[in-house]
Protein backbone atom coordinates (compact mmCIF):
# COMPACT_ATOMS: atom_id res chain seq x y z
CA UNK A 1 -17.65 3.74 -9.23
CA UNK A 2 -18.53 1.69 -6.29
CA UNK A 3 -16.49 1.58 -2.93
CA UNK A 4 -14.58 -1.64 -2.53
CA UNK A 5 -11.79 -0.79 0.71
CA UNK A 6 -13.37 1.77 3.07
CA UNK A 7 -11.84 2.33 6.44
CA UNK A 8 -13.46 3.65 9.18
CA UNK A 9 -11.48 5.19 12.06
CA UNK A 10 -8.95 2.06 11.78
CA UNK A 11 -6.40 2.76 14.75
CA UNK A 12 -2.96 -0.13 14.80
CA UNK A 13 -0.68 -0.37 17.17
CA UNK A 14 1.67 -3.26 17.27
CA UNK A 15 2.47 -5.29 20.38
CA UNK A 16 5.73 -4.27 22.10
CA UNK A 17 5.76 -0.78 20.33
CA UNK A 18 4.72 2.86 22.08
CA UNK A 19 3.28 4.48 19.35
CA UNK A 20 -0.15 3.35 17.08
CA UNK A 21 0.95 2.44 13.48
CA UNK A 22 -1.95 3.95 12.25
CA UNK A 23 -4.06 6.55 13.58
CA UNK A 24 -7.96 7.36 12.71
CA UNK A 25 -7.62 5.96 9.27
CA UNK A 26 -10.43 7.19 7.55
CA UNK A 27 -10.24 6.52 3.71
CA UNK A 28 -12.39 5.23 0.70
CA UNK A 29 -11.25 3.64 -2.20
CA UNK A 30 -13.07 2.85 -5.66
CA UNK A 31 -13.36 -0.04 -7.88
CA UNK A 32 -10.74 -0.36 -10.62
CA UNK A 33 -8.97 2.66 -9.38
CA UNK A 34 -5.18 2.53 -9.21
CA UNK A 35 -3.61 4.77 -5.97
CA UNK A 36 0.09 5.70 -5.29
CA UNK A 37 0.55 5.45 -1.75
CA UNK A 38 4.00 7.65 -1.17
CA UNK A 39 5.68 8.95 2.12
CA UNK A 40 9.27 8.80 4.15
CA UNK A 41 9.96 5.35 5.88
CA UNK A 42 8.69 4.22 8.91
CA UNK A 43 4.76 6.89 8.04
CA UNK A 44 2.79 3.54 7.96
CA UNK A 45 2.33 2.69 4.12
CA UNK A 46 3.29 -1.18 5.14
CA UNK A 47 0.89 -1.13 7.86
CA UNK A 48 -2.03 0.27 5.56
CA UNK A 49 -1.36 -2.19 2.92
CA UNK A 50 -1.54 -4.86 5.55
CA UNK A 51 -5.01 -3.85 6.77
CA UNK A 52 -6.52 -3.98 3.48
CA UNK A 53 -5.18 -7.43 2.92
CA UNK A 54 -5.81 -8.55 6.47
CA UNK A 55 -2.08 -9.14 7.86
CA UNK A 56 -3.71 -7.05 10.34
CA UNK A 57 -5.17 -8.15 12.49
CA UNK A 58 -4.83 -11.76 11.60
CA UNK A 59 -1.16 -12.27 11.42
CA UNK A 60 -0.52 -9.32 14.43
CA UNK A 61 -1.00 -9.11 17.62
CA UNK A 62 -1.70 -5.62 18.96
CA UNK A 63 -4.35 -3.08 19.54
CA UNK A 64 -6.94 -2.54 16.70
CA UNK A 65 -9.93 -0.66 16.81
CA UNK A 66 -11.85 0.69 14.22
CA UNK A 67 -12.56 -1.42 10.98
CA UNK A 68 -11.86 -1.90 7.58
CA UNK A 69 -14.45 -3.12 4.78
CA UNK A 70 -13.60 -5.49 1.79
CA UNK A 71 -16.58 -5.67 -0.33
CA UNK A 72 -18.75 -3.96 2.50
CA UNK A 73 -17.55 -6.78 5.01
CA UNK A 74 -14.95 -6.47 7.61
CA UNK A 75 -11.73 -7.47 7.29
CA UNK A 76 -11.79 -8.75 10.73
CA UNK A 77 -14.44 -11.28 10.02
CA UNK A 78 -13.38 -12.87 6.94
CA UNK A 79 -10.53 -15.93 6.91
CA UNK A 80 -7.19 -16.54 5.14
CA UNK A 81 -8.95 -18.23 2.10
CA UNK A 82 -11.59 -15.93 1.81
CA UNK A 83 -9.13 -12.58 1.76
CA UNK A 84 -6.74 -14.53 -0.66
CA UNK A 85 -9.19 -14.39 -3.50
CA UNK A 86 -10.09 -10.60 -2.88
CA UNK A 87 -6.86 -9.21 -2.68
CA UNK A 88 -3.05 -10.12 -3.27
CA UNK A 89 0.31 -8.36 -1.99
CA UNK A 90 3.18 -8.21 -3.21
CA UNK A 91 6.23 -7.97 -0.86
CA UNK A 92 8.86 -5.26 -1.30
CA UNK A 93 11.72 -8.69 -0.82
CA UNK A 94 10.16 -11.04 -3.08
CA UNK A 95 11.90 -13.78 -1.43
CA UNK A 96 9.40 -13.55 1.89
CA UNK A 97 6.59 -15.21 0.00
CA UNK A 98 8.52 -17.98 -2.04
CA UNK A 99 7.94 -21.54 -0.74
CA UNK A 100 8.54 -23.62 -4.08
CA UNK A 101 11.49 -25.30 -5.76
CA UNK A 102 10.11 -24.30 -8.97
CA UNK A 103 9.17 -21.13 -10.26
CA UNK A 104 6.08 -23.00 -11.89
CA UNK A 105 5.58 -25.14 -8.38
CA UNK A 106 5.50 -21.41 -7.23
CA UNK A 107 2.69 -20.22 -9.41
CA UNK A 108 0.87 -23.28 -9.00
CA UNK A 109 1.16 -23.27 -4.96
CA UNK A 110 -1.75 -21.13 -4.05
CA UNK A 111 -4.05 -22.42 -7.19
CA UNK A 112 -3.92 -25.47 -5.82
CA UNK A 113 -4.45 -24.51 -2.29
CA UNK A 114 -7.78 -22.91 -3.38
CA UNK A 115 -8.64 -26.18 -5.85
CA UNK A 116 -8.58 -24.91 -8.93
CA UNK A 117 -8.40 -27.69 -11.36
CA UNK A 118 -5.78 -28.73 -13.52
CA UNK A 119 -6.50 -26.79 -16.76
CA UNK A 120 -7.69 -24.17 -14.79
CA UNK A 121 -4.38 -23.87 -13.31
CA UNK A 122 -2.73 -24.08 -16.10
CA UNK A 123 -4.56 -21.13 -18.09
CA UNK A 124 -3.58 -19.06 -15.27
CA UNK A 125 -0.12 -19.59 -15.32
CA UNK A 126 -0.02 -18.72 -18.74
CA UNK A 127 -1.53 -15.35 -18.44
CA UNK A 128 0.06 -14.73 -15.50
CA UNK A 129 3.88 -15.72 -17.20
CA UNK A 130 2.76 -13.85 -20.05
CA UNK A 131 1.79 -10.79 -18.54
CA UNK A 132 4.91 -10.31 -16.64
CA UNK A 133 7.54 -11.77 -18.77
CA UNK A 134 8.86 -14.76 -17.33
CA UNK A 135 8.08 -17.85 -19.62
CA UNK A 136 11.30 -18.94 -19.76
CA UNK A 137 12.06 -19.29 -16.01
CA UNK A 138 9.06 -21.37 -15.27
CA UNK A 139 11.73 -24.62 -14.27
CA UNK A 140 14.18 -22.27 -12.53
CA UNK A 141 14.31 -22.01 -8.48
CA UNK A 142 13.26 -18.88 -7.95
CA UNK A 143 15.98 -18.46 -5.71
CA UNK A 144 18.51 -18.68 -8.25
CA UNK A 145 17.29 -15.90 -10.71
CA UNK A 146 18.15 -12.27 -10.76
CA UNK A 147 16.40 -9.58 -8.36
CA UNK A 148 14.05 -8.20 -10.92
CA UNK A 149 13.30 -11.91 -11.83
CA UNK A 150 12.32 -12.59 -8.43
CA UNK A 151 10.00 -9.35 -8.01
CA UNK A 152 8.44 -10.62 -11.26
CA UNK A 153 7.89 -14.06 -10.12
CA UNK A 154 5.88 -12.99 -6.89
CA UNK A 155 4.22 -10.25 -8.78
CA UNK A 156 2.64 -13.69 -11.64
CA UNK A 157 2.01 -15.47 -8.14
CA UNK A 158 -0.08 -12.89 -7.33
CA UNK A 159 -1.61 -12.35 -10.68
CA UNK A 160 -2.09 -16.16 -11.13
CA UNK A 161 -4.64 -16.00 -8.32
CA UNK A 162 -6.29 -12.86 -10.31
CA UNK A 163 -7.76 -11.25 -7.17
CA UNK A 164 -10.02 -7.85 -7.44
CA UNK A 165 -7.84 -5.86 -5.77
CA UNK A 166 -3.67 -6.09 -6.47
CA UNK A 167 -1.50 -4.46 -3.65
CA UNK A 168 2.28 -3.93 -4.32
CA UNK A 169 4.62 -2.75 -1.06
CA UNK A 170 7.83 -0.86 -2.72
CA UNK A 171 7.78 -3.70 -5.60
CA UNK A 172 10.95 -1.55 -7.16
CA UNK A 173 13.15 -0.74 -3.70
CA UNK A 174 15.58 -3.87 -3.83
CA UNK A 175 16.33 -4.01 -8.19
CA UNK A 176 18.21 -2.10 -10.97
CA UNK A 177 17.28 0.45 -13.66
CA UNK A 178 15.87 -2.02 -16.31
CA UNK A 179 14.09 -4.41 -13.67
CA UNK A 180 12.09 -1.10 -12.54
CA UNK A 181 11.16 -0.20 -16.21
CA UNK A 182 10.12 -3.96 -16.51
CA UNK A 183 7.84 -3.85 -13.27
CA UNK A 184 6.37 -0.49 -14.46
CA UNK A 185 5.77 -2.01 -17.44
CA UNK A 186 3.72 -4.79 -15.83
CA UNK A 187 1.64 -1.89 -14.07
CA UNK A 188 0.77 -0.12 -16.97
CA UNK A 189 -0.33 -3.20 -18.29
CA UNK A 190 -2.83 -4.10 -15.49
CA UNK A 191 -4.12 -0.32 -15.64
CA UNK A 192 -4.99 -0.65 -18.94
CA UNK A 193 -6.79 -4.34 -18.64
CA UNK A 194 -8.80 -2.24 -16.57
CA UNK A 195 -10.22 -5.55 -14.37
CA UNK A 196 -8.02 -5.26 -11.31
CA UNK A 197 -7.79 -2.38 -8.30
CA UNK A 198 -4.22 -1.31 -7.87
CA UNK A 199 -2.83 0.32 -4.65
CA UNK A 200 0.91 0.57 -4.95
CA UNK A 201 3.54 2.09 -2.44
CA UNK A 202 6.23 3.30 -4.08
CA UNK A 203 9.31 5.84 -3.51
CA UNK A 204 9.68 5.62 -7.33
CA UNK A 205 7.58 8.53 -7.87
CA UNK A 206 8.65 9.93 -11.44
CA UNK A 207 7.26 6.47 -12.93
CA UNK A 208 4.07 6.23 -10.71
CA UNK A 209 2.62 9.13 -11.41
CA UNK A 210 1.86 9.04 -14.71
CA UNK A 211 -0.25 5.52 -14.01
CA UNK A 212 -2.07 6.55 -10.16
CA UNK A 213 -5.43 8.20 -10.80
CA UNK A 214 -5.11 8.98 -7.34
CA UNK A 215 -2.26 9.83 -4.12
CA UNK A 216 -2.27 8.69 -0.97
CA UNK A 217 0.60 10.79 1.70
CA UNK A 218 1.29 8.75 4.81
CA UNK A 219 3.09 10.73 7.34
CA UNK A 220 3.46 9.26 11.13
CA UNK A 221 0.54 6.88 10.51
CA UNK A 222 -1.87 9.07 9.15
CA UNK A 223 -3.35 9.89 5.82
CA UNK A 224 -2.67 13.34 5.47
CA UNK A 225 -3.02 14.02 1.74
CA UNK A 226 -5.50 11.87 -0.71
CA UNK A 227 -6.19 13.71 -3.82
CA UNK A 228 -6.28 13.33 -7.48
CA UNK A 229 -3.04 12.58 -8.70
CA UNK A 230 -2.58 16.29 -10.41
CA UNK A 231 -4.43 17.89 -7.55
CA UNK A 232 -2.12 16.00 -5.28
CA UNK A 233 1.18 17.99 -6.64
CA UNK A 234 -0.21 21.45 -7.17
CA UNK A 235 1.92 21.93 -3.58
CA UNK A 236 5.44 20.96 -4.60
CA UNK A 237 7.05 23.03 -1.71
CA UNK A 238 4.64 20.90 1.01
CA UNK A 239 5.80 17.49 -0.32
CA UNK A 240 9.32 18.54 -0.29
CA UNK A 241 8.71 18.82 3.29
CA UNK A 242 7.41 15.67 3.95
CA UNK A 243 10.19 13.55 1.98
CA UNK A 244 8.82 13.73 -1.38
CA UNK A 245 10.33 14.55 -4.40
CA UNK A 246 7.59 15.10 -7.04
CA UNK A 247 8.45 14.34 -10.92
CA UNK A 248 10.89 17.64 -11.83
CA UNK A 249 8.62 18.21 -14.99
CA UNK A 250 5.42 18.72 -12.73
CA UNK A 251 7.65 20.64 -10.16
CA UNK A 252 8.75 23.10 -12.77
CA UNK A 253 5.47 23.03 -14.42
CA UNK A 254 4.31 24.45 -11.07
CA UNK A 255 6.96 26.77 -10.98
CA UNK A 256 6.21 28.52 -14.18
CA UNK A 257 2.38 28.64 -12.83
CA UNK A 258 3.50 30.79 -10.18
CA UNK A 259 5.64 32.56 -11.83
CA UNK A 260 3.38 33.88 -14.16
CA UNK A 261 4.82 32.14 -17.30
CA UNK A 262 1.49 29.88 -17.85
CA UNK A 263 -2.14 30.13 -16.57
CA UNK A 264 -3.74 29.14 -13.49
CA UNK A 265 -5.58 26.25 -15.36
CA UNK A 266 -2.77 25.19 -17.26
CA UNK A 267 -2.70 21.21 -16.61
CA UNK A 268 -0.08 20.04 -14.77
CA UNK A 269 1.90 17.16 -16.74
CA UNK A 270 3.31 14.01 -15.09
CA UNK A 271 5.61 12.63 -18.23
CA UNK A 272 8.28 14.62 -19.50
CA UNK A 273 6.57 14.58 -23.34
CA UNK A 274 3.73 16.31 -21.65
CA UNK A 275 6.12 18.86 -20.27
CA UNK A 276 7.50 19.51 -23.27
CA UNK A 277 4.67 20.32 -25.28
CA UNK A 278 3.79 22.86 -22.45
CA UNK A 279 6.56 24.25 -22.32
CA UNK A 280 8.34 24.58 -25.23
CA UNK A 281 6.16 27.12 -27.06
CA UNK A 282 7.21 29.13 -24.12
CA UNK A 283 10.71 29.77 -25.66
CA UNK A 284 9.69 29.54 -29.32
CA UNK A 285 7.70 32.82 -28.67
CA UNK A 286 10.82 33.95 -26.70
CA UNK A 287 12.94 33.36 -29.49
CA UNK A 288 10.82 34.86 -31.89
CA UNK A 289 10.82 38.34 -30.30
């Protein structure tokens, strides 16, 4: 797969602060990948996100050096319009990006901006309603819908724009239960379209898992940890340390491992049905004896 985000020794520190934000950055990501970027607040998974998309530099001011490449071209170089086609982000308060009256004035905004045309922008709101379940709020203010609502309108709004690469920034942090499932369900759908590049911070790690082909561990602005996903929590002990709580099927998966109770190369599972077909032959040959 070919290498669409590569940075190269990106260093960030923000005006007015002591410390860089991010620190020798040195990372490559591929084409219609999808990457979990995880880590305890305040490691710098907001700041890489905002690289990528080009909030830094362009919206900062502070101290960068290094680069990062979009498409083999720096970040640095390219303007608003030209970075709002390659790549969208979605804000972890939904509310930051609305500017409408209308949750279809909202979809519409940055269309128009760009100068789609009129049936143009119409076939992408469709999709982009379709896809993440909110047909019937398109005449709503998207101020006056529910907080899972909200995070689904300015996940379409980014979707109606259908950029390469789709960034979401704790998309799950400020809704309940069933407005989690809902966004997770939106992910998995985008996975499987397989046309988009999906980087996705995310505390919620028992449901991203299962989708990220790959990890990403921030910790005090550094990457210290990209890895295939399973590779990535063969250490359960080590993320534990660093604020994360892997998914307790793959933690006790691991456990068993190195207990003895399964093989070396016995495949780590994400989901719980995965587990469980591991695992439970484990205690019918118990039983039988």
């Amino acid at each position: 797969m070919e290498t669409i985000i590569e940075f190269q020794n990106l260093e960030w520190k923000y005006e007015n602060t002591k410390e860089f934000a991010l620190k020798g950055i040195n990372l490559k990501i591929q084409e219609h990948s999808f990457i979990g970027v995880v880590g305890a607040n305040e490691q710098g998974k907001t700041s890489l996100l905002s690289a990528i998309c080009g909030l830094i530099p362009h919206s900062f001011n502070g101290i960068y050096r290094g680069q990062v490449l979009l498409f083999g071209k720096p970040v640095r170089e390219m303007d608003s319009l030209e970075l709002a086609t390659k790549v969208g982000l979605v804000f972890s308060d939904p509310e930051a990006q609305f500017t409408a009256m209308t949750v279809e004035e909202e979809l519409a905004f940055g269309l128009e901006n760009i100068g789609y045309s009129l049936s143009e922008i119409k076939e992408r709101l469709e999709w982009a309603a379709q896809i993440t379940m909110i047909e019937d709020l398109l005449d709503k203010s998207p101020y006056d819908i529910s907080g899972g609502q909200k995070q689904r309108v300015a996940i379409a709004c980014v979707l109606a724009m259908n950029p390469p690469i789709i960034m979401m920034d704790e998309p799950t942090s400020m809704i309940d239960p069933l407005g989690k499932r809902l966004i997770f369900d939106i992910l998995r759908k985008l996975k499987e379209e397989k046309k988009h590049t999906l980087i996705v911070a995310e505390h919620n790690i028992e449901q991203l898992a299962p989708l990220a082909d790959e990890m990403i561990l921030m910790s005090d602005g550094q990457v210290v940890r990209h890895e295939p996903t399973l590779d990535f929590f063969t250490n359960p002990l080590y993320l534990r340390e660093q604020g994360i709580l892997p998914p307790e099927c793959t933690e006790y998966t691991q456990w068993l491992k190195n207990e003895g109770y399964l093989t070396s190369d016995a495949r780590l599972p994400l989901e719980l049905d995965e587990a469980t077909e591991l695992i439970l032959p484990l205690f019918q040959k118990k039983v039988v004896k």
